[in-house]
C-alpha atoms as a PDB file:
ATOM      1  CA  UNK A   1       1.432   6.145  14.665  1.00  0.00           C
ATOM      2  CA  UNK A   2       0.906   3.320  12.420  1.00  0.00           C
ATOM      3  CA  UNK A   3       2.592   1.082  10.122  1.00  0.00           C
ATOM      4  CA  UNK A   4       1.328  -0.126   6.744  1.00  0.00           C
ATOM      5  CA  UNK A   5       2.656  -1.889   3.745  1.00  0.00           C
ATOM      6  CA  UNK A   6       0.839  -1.340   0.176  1.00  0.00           C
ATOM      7  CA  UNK A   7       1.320  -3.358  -2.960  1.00  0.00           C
ATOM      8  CA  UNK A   8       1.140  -2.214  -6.352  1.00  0.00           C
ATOM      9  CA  UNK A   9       1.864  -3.127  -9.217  1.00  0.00           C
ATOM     10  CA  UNK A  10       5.271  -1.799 -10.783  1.00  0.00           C
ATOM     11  CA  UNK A  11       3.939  -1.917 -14.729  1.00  0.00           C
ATOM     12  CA  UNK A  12       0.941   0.058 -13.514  1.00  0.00           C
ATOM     13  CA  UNK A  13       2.042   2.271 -10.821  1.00  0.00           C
ATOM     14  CA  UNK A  14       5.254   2.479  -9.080  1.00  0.00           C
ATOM     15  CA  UNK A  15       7.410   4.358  -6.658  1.00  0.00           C
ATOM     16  CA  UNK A  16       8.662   6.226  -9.337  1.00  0.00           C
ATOM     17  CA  UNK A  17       5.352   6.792 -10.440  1.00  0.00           C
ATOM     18  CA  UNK A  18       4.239   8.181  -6.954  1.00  0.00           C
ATOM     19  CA  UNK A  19       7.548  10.400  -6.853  1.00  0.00           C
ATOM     20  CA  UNK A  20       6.534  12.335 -10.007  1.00  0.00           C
ATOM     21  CA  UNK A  21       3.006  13.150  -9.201  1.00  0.00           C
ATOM     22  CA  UNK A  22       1.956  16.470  -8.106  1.00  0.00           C
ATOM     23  CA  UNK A  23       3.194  17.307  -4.764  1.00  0.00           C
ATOM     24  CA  UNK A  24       4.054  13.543  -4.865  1.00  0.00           C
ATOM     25  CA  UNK A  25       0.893  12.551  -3.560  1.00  0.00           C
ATOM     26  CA  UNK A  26      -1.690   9.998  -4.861  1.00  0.00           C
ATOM     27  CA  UNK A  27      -4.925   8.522  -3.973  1.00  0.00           C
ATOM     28  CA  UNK A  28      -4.870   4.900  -3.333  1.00  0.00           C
ATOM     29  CA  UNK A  29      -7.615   3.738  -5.300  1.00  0.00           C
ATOM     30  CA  UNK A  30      -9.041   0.095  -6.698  1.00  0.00           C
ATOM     31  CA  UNK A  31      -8.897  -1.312  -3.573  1.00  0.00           C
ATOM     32  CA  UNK A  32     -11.734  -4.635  -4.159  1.00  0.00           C
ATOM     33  CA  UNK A  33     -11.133  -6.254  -0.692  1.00  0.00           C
ATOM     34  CA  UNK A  34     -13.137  -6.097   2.298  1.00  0.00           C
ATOM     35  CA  UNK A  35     -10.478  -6.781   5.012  1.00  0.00           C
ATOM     36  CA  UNK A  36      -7.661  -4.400   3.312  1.00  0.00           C
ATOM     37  CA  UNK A  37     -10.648  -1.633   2.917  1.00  0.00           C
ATOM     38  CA  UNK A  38     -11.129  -1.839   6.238  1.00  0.00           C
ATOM     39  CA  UNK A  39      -7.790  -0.875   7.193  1.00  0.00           C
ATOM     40  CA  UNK A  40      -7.875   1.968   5.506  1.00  0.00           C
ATOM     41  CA  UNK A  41     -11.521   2.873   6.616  1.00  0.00           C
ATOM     42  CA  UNK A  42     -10.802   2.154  10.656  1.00  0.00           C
ATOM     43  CA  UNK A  43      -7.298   2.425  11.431  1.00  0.00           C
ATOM     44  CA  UNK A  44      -5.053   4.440   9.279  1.00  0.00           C
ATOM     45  CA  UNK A  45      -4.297   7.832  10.020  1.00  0.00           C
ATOM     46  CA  UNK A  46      -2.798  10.975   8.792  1.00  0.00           C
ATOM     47  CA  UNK A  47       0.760  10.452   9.130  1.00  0.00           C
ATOM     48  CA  UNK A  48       0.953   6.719   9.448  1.00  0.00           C
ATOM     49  CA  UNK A  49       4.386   5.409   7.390  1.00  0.00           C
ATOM     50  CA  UNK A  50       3.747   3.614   4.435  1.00  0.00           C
ATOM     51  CA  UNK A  51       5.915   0.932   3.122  1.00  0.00           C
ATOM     52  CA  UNK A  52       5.684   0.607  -0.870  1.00  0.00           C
ATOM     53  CA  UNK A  53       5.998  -2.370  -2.092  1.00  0.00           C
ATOM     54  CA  UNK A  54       5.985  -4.075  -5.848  1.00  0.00           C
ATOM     55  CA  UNK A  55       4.096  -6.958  -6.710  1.00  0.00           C
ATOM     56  CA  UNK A  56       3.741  -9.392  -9.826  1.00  0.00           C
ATOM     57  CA  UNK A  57       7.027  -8.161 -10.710  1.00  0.00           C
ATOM     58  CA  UNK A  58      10.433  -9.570 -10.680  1.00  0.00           C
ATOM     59  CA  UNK A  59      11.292  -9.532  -8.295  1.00  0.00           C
ATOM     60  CA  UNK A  60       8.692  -8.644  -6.125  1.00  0.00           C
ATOM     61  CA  UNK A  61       9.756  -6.312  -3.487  1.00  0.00           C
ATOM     62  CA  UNK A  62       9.863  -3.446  -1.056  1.00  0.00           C
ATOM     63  CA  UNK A  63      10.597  -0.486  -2.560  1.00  0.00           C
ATOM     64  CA  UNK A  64      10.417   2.472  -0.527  1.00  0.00           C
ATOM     65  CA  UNK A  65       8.583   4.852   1.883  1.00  0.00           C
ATOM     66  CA  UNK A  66       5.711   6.844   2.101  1.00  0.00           C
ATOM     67  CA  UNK A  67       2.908   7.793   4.634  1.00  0.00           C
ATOM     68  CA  UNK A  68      -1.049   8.655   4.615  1.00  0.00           C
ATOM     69  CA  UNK A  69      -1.783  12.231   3.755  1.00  0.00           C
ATOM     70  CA  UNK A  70      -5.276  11.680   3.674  1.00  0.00           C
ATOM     71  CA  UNK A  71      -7.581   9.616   5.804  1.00  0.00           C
ATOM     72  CA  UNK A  72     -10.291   7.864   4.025  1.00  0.00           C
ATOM     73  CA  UNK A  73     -12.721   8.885   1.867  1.00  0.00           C
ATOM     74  CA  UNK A  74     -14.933   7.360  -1.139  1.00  0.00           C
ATOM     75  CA  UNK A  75     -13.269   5.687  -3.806  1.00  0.00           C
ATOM     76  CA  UNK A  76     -14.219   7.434  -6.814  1.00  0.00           C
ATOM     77  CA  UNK A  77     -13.296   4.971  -9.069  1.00  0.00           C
ATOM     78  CA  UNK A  78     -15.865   2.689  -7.681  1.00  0.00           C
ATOM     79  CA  UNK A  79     -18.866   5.500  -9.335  1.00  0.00           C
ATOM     80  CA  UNK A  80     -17.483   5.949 -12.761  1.00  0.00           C
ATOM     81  CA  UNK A  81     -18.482   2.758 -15.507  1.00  0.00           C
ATOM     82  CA  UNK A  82     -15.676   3.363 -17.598  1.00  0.00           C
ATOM     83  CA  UNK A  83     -13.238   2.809 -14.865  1.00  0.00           C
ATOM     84  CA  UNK A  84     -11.848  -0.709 -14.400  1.00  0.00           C
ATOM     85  CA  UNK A  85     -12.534  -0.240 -10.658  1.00  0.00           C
ATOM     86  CA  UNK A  86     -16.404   0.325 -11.493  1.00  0.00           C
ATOM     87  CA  UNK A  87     -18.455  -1.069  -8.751  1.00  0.00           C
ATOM     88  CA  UNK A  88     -22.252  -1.136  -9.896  1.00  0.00           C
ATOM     89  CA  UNK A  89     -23.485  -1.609  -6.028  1.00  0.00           C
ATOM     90  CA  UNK A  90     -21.148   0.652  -4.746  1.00  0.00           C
ATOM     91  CA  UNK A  91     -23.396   4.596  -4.843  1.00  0.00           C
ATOM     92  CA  UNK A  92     -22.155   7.969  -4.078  1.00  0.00           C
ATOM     93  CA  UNK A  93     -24.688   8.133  -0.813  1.00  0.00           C
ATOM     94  CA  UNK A  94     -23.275   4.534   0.414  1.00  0.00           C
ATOM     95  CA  UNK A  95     -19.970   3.911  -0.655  1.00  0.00           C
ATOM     96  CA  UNK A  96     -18.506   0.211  -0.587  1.00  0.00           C
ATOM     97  CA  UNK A  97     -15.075   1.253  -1.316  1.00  0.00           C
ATOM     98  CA  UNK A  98     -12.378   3.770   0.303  1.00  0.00           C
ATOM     99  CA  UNK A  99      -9.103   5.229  -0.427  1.00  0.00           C
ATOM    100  CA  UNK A 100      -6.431   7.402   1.127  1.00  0.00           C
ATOM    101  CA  UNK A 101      -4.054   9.583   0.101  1.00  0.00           C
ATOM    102  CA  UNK A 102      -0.662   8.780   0.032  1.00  0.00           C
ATOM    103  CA  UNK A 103       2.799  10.814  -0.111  1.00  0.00           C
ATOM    104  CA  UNK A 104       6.242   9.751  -1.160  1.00  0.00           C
ATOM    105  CA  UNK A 105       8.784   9.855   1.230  1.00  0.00           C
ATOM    106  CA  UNK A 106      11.476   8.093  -0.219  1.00  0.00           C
ATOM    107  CA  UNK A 107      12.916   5.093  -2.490  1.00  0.00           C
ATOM    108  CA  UNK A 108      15.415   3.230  -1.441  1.00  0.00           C
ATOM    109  CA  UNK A 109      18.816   2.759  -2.354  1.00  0.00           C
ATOM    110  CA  UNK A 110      17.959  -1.059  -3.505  1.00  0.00           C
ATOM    111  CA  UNK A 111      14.577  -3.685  -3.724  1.00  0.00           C
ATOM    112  CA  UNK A 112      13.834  -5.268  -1.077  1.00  0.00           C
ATOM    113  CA  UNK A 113      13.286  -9.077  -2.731  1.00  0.00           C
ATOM    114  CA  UNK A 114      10.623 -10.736  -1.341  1.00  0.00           C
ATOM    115  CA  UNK A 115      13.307 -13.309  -0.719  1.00  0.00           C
ATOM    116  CA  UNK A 116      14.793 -11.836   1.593  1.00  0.00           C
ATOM    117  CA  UNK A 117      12.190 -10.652   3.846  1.00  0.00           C
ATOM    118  CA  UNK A 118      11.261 -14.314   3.636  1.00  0.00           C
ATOM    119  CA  UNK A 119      14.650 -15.302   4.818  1.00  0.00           C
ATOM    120  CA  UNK A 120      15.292 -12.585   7.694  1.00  0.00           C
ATOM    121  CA  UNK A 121      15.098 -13.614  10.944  1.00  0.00           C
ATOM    122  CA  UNK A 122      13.170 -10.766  12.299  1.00  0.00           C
ATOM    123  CA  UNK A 123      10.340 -10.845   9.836  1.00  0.00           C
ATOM    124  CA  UNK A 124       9.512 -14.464  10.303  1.00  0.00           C
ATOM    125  CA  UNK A 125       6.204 -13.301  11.941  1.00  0.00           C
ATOM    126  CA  UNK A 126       5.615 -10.333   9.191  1.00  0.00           C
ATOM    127  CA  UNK A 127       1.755 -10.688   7.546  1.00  0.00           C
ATOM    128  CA  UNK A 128       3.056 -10.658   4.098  1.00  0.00           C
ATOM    129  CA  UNK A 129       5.352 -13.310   4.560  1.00  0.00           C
ATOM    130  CA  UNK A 130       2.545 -15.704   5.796  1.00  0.00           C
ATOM    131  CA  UNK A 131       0.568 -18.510   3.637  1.00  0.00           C
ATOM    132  CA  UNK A 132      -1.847 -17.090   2.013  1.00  0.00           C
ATOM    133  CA  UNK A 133      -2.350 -13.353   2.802  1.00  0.00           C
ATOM    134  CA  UNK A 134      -2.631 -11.544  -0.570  1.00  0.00           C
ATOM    135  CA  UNK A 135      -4.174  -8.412   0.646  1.00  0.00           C
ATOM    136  CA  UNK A 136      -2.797  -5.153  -0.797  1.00  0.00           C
ATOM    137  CA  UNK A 137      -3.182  -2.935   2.557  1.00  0.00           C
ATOM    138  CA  UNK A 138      -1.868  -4.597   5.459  1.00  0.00           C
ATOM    139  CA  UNK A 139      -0.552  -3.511   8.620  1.00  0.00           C
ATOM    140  CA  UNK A 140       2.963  -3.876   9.673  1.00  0.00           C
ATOM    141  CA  UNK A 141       4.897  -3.408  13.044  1.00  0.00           C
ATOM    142  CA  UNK A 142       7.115  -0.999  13.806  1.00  0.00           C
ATOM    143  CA  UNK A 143       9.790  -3.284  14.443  1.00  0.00           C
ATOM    144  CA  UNK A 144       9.329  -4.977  10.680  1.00  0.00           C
ATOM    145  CA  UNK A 145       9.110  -1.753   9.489  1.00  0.00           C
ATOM    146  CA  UNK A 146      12.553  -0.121  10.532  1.00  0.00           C
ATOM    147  CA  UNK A 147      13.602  -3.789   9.256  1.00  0.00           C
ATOM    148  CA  UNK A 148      12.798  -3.379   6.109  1.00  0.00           C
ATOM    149  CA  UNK A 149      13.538   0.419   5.971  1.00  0.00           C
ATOM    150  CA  UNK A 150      17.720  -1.131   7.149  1.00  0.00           C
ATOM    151  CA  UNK A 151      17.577  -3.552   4.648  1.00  0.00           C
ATOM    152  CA  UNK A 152      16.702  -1.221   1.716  1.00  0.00           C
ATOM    153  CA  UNK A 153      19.591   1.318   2.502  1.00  0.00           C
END
């Protein structure tokens, strides 16, 4: 098993957002980056846990759990003009862009500022506290991730 971490943003889709969809499952779609579709493309599998997180908000934070429930597959969005994801190069027979599936699990208790993740010890080496790395699919290690998990209890 794998670990991920997934930013969206909270004023256009949030945990609570992916807790009332059907069967509380989404498709992760819009996803413009090369390195971040990769992820989802190569490495994550059915199963893997899924931390949510909220960006461009305030605070930005973790704010719960959930896992793949699909492995990757052609982003839609990318065929369909009227979308804001529309991707003219991107064709049904050669897709540029992926997206998974994913299920909520859980919200926690509290937000997990971005703050504090900054400021705990055991995260110092965590991707999304580095300079720099903006992706919004990134992996995370187990360790970080029952971190984070503690903190938001």
């Amino acid at each position: 098993m794998k670990y991920w971490l997934v930013k969206a943003e909270p004023n256009c889709f949030s945990i609570d957002d992916l807790a009332k969809e059907k069967k509380q499952t989404t498709h992760w779609d819009g996803v413009r980056n090369y390195q971040a579709r990769n992820f989802m493309r190569d490495e994550m599998n059915l199963g893997d846990k899924v931390i949510f997180y909220h960006s461009n908000a305030e605070p930005p934070g973790a704010a719960g759990v959930c896992e793949v429930a699909k492995e990757a597959y052609p982003d839609f969005t990318a065929f369909d003009p009227e979308d804001q994801h529309y991707d003219p190069k991107s064709k049904k027979d050669s897709p540029c862009w992926m997206m998974v599936d994913i299920k909520f699990v859980k919200k926690f208790s509290r937000l997990v500022p971005l703050d504090e993740i900054k400021s705990n010890k055991k995260l110092q080496k965590m991707r999304l506290v580095q300079p720099g790395n903006r992706l919004s699919v990134m992996p995370v290690e187990k360790d970080e991730f029952e971190e984070i998990v503690k903190m938001g209890r």
